[in-house]
Protein backbone atom coordinates (compact mmCIF):
# COMPACT_ATOMS: atom_id res chain seq x y z
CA UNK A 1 136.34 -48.23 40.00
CA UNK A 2 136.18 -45.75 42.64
CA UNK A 3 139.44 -44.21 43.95
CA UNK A 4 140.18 -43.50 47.61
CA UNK A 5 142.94 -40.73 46.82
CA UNK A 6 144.90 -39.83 43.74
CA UNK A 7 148.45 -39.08 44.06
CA UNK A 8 150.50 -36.84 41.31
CA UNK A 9 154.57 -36.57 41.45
CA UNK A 10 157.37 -36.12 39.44
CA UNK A 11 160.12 -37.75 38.75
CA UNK A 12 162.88 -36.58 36.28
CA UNK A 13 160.13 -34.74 34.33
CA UNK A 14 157.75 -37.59 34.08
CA UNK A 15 154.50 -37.41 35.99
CA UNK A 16 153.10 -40.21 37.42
CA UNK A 17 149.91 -40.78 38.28
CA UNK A 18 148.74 -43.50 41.15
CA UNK A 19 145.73 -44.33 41.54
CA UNK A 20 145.02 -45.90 45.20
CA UNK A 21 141.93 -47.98 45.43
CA UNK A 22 140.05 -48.71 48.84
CA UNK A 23 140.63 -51.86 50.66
CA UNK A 24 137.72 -54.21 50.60
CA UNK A 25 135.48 -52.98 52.79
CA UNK A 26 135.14 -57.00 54.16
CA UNK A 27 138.36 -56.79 55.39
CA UNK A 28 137.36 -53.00 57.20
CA UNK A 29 134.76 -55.13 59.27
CA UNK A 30 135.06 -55.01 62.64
CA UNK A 31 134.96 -59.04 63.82
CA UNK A 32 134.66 -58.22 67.59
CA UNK A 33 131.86 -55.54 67.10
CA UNK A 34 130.56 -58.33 64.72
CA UNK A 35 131.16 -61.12 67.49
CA UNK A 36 130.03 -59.26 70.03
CA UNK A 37 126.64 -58.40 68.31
CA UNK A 38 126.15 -61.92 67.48
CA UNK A 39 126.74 -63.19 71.26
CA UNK A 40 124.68 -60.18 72.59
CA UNK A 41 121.87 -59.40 70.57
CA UNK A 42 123.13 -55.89 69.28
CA UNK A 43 120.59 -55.87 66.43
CA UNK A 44 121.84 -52.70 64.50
CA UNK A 45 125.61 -53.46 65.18
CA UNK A 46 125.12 -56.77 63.54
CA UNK A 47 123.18 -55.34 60.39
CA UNK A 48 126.20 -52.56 60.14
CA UNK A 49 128.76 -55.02 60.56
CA UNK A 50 126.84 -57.49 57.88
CA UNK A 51 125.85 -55.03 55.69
CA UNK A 52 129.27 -54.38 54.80
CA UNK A 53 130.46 -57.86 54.35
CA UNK A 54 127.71 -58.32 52.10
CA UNK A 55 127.98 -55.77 49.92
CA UNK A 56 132.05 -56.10 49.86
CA UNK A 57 131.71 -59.72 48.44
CA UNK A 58 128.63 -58.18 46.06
CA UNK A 59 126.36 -60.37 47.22
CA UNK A 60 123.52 -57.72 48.12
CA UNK A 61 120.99 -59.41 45.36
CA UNK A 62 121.88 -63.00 46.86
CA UNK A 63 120.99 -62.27 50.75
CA UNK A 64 118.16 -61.09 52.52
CA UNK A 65 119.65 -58.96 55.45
CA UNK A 66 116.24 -58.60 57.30
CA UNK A 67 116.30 -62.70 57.40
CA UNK A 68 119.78 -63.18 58.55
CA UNK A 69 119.71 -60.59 61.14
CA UNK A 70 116.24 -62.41 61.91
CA UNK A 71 117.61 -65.66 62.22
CA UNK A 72 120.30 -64.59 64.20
CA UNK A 73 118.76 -62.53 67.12
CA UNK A 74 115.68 -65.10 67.28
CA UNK A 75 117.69 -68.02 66.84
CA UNK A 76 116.15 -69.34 63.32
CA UNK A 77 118.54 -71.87 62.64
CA UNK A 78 117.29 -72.41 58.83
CA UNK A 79 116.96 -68.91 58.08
CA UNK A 80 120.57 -68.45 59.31
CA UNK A 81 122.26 -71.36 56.70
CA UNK A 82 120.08 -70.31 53.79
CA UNK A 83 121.03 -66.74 54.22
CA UNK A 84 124.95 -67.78 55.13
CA UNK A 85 125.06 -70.45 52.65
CA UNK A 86 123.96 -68.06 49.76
CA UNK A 87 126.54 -65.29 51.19
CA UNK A 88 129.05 -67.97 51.34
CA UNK A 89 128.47 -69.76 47.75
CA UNK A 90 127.49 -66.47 46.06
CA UNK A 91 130.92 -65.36 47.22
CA UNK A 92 132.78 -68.20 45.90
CA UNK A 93 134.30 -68.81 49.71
CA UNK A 94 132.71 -72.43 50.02
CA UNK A 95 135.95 -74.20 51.04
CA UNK A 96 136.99 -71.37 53.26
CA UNK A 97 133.66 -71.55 55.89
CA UNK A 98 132.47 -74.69 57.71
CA UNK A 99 128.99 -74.01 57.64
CA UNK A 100 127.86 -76.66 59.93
CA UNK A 101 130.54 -74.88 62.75
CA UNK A 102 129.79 -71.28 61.43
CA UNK A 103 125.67 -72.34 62.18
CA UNK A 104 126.74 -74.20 65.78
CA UNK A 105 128.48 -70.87 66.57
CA UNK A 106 125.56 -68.71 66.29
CA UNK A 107 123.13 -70.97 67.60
CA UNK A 108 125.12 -71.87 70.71
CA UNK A 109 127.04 -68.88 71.58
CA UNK A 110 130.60 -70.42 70.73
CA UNK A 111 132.75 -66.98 70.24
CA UNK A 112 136.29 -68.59 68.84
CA UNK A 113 134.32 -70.70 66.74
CA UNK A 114 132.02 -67.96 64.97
CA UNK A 115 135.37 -65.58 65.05
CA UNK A 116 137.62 -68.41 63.14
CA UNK A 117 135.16 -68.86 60.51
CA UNK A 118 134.07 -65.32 59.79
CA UNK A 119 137.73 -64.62 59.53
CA UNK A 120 137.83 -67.17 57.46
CA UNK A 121 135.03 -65.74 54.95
CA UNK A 122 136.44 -62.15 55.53
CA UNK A 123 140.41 -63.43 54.69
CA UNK A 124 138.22 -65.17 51.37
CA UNK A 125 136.20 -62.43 50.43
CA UNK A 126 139.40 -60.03 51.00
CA UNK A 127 140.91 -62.02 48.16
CA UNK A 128 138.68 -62.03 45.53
């Protein structure tokens, strides 16, 4: 466990001791830097943006960043739903992502769509 700040007071003589922990850091991804890296091409804002979703849902072992990112800026529609589907079942978010919309998204430049379902995962991953 890692804390993000550790707060002392007292009250009536007792101390207390909180101990705040971070947010996931899924949920501290930016989805329009995310979207817009997707719909653009921004190769190293997508990897930033993905790295951190990964590693929030502790999936790092389960998905090959190079490959997704791959798939993504060359349009590699397998690559893409191997790489998603293992972030997605690794994460236990299955019923939270349609992967057949989530792959549609990428592959044909549909921005509500690909922002609805990596909310979606984020909201799921957020929760775990």
């Amino acid at each position: 466990m890692k804390a993000l700040t550790l707060i002392k007071s007292r009250i009536r003589g007792a101390a207390l001791v909180f101990l705040l922990m971070p947010t996931s850091s899924a949920l501290a991804a930016d989805i329009t830097n995310l979207t817009n890296s997707v719909m653009n091409g921004w190769r190293a804002d997508f990897q930033t943006q993905m790295s951190s979703i990964i590693s929030a849902a502790n999936c790092s072992s389960s998905v090959n960043l190079t490959n997704l990112t791959d798939a993504v800026m060359n349009g590699w529609k397998a690559d893409f739903q191997n790489q998603m589907g293992s972030l997605v079942s690794c994460s236990r978010c299955e019923t939270s992502v349609d992967m057949t919309t989530l792959t549609n998204s990428v592959m044909n430049g549909w921005r509500t769509d690909f922002q609805n379902q990596m909310t979606s995962l984020l909201q799921c991953i957020g929760s775990k």
